[in-house]
C-alpha atoms as a PDB file:
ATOM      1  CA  UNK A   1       0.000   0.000   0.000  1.00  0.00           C
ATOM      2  CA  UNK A   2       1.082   3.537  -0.946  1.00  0.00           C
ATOM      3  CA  UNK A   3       2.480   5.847   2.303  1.00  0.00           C
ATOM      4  CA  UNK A   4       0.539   9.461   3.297  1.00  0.00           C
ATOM      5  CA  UNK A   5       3.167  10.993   4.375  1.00  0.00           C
ATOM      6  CA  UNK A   6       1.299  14.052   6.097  1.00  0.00           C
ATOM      7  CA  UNK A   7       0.259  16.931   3.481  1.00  0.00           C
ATOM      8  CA  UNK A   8      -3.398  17.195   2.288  1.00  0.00           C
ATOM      9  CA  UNK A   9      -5.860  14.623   2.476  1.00  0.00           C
ATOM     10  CA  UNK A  10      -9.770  15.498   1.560  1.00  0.00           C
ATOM     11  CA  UNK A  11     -12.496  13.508   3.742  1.00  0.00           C
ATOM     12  CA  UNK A  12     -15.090  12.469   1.321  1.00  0.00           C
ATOM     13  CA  UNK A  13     -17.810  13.263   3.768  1.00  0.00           C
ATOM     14  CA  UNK A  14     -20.089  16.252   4.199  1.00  0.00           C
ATOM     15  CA  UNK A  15     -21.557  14.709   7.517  1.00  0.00           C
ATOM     16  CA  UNK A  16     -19.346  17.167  10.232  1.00  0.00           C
ATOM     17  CA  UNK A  17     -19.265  15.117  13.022  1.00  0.00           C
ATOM     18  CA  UNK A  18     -17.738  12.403  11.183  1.00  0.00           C
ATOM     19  CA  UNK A  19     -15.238  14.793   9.752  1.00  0.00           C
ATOM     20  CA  UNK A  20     -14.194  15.999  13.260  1.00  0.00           C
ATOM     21  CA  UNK A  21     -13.572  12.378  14.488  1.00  0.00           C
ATOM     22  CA  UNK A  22     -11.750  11.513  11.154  1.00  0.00           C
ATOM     23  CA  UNK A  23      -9.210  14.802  11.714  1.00  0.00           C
ATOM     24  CA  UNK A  24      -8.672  14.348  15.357  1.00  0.00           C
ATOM     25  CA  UNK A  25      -7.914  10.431  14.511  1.00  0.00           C
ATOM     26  CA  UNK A  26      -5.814  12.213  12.113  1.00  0.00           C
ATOM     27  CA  UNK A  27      -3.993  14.807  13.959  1.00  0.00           C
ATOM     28  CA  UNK A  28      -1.033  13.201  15.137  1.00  0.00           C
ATOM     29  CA  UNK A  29       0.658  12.313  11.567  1.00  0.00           C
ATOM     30  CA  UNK A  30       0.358  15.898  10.552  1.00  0.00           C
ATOM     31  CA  UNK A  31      -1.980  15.531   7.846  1.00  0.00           C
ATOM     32  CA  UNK A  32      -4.876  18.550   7.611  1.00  0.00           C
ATOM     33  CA  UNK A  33      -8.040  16.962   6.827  1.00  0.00           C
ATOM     34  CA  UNK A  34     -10.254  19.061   4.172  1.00  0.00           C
ATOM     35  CA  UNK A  35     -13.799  18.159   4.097  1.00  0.00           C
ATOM     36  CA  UNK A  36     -14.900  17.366   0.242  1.00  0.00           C
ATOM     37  CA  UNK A  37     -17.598  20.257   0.981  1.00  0.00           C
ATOM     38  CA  UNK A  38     -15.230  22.655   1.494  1.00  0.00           C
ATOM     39  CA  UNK A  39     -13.625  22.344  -1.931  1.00  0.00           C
ATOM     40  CA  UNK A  40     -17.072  22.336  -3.545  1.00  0.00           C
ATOM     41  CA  UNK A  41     -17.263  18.712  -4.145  1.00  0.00           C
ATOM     42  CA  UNK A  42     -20.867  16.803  -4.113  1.00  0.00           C
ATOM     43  CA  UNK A  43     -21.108  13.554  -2.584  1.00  0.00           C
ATOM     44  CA  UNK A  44     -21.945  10.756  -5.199  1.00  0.00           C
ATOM     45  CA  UNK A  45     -24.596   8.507  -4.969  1.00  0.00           C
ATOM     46  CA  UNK A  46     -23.889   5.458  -3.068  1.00  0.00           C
ATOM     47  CA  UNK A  47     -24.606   2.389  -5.293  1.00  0.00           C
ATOM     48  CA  UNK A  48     -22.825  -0.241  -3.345  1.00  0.00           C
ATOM     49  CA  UNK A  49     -24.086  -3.113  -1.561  1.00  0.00           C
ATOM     50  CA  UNK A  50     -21.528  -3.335   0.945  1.00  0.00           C
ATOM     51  CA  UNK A  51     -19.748  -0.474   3.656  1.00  0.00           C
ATOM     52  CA  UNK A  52     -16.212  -0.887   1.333  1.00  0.00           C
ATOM     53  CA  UNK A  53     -18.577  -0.869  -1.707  1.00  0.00           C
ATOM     54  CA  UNK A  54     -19.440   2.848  -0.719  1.00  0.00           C
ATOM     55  CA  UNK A  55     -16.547   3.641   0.965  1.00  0.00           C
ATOM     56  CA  UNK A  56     -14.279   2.858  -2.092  1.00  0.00           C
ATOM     57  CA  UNK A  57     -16.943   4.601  -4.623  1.00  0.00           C
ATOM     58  CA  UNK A  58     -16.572   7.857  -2.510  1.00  0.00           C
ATOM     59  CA  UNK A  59     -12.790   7.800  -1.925  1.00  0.00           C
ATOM     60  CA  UNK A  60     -12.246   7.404  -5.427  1.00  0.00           C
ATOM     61  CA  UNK A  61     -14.646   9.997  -6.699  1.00  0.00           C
ATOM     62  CA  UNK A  62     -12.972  12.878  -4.420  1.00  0.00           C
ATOM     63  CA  UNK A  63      -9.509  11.733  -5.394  1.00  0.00           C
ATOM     64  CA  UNK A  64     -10.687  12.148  -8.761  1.00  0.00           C
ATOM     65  CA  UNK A  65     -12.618  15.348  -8.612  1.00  0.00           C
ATOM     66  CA  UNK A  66      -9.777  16.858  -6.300  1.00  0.00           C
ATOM     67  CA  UNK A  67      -6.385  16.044  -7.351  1.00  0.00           C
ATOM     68  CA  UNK A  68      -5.689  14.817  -3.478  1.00  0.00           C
ATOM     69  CA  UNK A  69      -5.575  11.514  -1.585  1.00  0.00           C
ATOM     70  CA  UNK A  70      -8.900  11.971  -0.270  1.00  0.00           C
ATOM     71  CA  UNK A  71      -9.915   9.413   2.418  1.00  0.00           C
ATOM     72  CA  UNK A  72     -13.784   7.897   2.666  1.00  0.00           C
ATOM     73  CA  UNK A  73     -15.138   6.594   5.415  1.00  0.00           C
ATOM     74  CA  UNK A  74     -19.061   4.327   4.914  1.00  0.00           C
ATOM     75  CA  UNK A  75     -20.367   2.922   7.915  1.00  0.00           C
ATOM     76  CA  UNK A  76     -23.252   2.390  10.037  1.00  0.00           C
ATOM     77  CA  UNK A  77     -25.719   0.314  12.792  1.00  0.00           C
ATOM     78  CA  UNK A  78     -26.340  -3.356  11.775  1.00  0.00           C
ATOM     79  CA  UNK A  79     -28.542  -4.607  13.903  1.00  0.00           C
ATOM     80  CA  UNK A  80     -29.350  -8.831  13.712  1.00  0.00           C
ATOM     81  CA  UNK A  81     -33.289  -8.902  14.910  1.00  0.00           C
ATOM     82  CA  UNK A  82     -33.545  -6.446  11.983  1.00  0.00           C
ATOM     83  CA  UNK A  83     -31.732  -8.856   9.208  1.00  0.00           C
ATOM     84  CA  UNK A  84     -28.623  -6.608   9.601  1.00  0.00           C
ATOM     85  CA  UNK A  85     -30.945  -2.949   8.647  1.00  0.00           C
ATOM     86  CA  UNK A  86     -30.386  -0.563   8.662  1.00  0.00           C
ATOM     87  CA  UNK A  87     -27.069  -1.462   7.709  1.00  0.00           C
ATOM     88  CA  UNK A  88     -25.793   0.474   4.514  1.00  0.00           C
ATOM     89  CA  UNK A  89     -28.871   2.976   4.740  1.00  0.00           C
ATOM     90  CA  UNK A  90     -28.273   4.012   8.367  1.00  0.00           C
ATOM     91  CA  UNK A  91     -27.834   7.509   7.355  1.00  0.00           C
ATOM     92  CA  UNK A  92     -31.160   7.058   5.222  1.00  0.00           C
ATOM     93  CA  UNK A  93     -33.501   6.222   8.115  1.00  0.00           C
ATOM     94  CA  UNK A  94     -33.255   9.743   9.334  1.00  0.00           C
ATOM     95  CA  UNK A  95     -34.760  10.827   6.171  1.00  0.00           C
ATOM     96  CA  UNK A  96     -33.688  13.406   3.361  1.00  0.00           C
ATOM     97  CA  UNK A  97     -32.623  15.550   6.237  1.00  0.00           C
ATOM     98  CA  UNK A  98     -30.919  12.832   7.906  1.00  0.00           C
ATOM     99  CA  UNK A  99     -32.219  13.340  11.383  1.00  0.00           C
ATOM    100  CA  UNK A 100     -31.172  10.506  13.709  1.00  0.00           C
ATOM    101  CA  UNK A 101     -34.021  11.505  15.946  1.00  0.00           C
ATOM    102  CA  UNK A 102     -35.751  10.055  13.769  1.00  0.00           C
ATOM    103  CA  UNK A 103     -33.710   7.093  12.536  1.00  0.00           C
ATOM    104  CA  UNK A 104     -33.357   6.065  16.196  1.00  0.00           C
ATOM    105  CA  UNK A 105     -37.377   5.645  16.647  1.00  0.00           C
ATOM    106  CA  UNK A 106     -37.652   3.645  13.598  1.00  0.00           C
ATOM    107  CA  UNK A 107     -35.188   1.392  14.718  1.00  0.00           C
ATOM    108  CA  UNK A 108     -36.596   1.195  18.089  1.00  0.00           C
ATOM    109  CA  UNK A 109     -39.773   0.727  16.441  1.00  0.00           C
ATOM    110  CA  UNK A 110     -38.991  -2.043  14.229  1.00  0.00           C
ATOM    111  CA  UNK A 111     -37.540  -3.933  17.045  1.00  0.00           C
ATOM    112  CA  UNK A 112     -40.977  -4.017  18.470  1.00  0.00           C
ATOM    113  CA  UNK A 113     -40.166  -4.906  21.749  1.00  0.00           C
ATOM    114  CA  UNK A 114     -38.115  -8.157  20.753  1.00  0.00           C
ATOM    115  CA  UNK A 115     -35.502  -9.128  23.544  1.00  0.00           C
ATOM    116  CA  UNK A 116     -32.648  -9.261  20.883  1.00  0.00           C
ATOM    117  CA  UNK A 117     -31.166  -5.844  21.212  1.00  0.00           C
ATOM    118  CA  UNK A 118     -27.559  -6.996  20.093  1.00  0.00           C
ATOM    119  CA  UNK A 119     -26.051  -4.484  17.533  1.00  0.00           C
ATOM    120  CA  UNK A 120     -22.673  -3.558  16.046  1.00  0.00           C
ATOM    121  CA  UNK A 121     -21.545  -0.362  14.452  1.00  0.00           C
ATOM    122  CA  UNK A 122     -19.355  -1.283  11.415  1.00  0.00           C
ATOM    123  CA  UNK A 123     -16.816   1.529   9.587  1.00  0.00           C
ATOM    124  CA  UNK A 124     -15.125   1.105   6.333  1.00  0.00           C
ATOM    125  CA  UNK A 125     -12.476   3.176   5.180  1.00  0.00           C
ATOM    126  CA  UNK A 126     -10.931   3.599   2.064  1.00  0.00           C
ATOM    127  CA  UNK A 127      -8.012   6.040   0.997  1.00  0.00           C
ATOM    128  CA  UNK A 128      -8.570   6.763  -3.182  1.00  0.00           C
ATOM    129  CA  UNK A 129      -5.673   8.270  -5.365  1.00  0.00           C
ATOM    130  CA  UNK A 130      -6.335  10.558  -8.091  1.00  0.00           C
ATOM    131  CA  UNK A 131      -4.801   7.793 -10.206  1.00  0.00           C
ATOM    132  CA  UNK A 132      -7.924   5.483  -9.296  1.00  0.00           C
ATOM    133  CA  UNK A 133      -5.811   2.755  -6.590  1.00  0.00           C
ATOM    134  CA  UNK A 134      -7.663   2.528  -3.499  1.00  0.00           C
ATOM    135  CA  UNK A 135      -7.543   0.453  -0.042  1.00  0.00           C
ATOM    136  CA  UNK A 136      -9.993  -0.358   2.134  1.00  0.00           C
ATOM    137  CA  UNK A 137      -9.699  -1.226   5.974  1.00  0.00           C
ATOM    138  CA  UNK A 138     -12.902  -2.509   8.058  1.00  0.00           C
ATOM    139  CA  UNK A 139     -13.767  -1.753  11.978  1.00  0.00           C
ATOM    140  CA  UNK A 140     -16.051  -2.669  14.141  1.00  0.00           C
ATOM    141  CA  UNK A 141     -17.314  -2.528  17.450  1.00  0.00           C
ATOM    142  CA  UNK A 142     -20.525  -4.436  19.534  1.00  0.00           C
ATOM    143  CA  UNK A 143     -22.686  -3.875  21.906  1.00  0.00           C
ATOM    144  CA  UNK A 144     -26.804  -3.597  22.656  1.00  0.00           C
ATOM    145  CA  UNK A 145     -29.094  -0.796  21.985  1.00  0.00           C
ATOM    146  CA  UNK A 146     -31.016   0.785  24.778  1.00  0.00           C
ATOM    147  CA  UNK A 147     -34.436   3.196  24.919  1.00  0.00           C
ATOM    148  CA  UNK A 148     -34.671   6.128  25.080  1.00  0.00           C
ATOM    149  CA  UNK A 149     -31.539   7.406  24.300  1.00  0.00           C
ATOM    150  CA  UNK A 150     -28.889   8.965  26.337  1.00  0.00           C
ATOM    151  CA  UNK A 151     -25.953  11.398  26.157  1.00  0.00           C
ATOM    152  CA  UNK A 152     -25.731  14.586  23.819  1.00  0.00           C
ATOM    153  CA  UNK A 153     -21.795  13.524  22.724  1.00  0.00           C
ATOM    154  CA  UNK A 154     -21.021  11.918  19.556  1.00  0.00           C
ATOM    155  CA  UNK A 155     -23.982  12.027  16.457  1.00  0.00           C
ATOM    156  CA  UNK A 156     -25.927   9.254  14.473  1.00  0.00           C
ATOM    157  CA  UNK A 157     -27.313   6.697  16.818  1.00  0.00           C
ATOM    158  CA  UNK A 158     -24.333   7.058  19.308  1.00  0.00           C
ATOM    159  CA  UNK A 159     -27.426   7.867  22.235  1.00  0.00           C
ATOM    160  CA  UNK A 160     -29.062   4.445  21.717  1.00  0.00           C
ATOM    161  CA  UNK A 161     -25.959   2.163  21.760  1.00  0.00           C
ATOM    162  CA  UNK A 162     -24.182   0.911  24.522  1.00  0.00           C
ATOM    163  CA  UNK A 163     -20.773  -0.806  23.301  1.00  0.00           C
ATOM    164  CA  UNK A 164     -20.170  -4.128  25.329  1.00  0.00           C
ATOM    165  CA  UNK A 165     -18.351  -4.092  28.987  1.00  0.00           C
ATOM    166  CA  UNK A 166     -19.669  -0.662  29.320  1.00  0.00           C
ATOM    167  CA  UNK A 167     -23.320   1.148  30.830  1.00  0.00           C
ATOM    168  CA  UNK A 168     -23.034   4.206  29.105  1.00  0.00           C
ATOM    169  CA  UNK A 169     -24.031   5.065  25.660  1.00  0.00           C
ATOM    170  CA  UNK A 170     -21.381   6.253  22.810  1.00  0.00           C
ATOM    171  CA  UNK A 171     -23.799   9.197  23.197  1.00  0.00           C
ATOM    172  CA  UNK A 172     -22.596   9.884  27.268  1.00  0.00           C
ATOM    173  CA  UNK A 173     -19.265   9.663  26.783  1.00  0.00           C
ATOM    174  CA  UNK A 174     -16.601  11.713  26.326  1.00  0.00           C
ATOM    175  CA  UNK A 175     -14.927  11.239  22.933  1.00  0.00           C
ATOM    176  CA  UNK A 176     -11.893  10.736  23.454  1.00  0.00           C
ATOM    177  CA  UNK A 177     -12.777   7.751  25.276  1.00  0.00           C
ATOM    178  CA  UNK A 178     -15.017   6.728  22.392  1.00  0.00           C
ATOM    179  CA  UNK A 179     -12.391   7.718  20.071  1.00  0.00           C
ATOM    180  CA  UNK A 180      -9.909   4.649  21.627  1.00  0.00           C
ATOM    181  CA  UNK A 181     -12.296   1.752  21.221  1.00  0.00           C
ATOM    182  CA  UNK A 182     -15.128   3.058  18.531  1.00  0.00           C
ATOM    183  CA  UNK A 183     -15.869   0.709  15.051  1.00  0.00           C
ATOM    184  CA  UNK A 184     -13.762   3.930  13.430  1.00  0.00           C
ATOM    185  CA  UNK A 185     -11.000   3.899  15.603  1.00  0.00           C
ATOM    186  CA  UNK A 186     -10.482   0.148  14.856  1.00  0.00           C
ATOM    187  CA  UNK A 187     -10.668   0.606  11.004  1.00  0.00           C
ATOM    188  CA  UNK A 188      -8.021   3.891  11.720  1.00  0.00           C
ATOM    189  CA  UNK A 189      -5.616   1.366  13.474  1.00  0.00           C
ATOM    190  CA  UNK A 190      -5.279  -0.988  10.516  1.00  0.00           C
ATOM    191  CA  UNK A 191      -5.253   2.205   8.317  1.00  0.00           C
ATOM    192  CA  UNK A 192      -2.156   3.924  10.336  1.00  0.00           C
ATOM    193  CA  UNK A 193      -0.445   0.937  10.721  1.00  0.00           C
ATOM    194  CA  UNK A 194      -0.548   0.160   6.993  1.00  0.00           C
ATOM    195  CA  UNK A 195      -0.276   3.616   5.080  1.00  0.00           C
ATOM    196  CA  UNK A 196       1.360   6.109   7.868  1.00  0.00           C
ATOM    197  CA  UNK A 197       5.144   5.885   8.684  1.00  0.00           C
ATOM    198  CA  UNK A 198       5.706   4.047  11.796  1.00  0.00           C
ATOM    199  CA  UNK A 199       7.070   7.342  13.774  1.00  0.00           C
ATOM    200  CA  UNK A 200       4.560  10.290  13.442  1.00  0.00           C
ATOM    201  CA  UNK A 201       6.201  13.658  12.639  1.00  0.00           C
ATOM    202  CA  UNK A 202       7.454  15.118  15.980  1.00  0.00           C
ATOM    203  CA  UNK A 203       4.834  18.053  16.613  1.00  0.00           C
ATOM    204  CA  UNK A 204       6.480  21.263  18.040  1.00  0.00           C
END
């Protein structure tokens, strides 16, 4: 896999909570993280099947559209007593404006009362070169959802999951503790330790 070496890399997200967590995951290898939206770039439509699918798709079309690395992150709630929904349209069940309010009921409405609450949060990121070669790295992290939700930290359905070995929600706690053991912190690990250099750049 290709080194990023610091320098520019675009996030090919407009969602700005994701974008925060990507640049402070980022932070200590020097690199300044550009949101796609700031350089006037739309995000494409996601026809993938799969988290890399989409992941890959976007990563490739910033790179492309930029001129820059760019780095793509897809990912979502799969929950099993929903046959894995809402999965790749997580973002979707908020509706066109995306509000998770929203998204969290239906999922908490679907569920119907079942006693299977198990879910797992599942991040795919992919770093796209203007040239079109991409690589793809895959977290995740499990736990069970709760009702109603808790915490004001975080965004997406952080409030309604609990991640395993812990009683608070993604949504109470403080992220940099969510930041060490989150599905995106897992895929950044296998990222880092494949495309960084092994010492970051001494910050002064």
């Amino acid at each position: 896999m290709r080194r990023l070496d610091g320098g520019r890399l675009v996030i090919a997200s407009h969602n700005r909570g994701k974008v925060a967590e990507i640049a402070a995951l980022l932070a200590p290898f020097g690199t300044e993280a550009v949101p796609a939206g700031d350089l006037g770039v739309p995000e494409p439509e996601e026809t993938g099947t799969t988290f890399v699918e989409n992941s890959e798709l976007k990563a490739r079309f910033v790179a492309g559209a930029t001129g820059h690395p760019a780095l793509a992150d897809d990912s979502g709630l799969v929950v099993p007593a929903l046959d894995g929904a809402p999965g790749i349209r997580s973002a979707r069940w908020g509706g066109p404006a995306r509000d998770f309010s929203l998204a969290m009921t239906r999922v908490e409405e679907a569920l119907g009362g079942s006693a299977d609450r198990r879910a797992h949060f599942v991040c795919a990121l992919s770093v796209g070169w203007p040239d079109g070669v991409c690589a793809s790295f895959e977290g995740t992290v499990h736990g069970t959802l709760i009702w109603p939700p808790r915490g004001g930290q975080g965004f997406g359905y952080d409030p309604m999951f609990v991640p395993d070995g812990y009683a608070i929600t993604f949504g109470e706690m403080e992220p940099g503790q969510k930041h060490a053991m989150s599905h995106r912190a897992n895929a950044f690990r296998k990222l880092i330790a494949a495309a960084f250099p092994v010492d970051p750049p001494a910050r002064g």
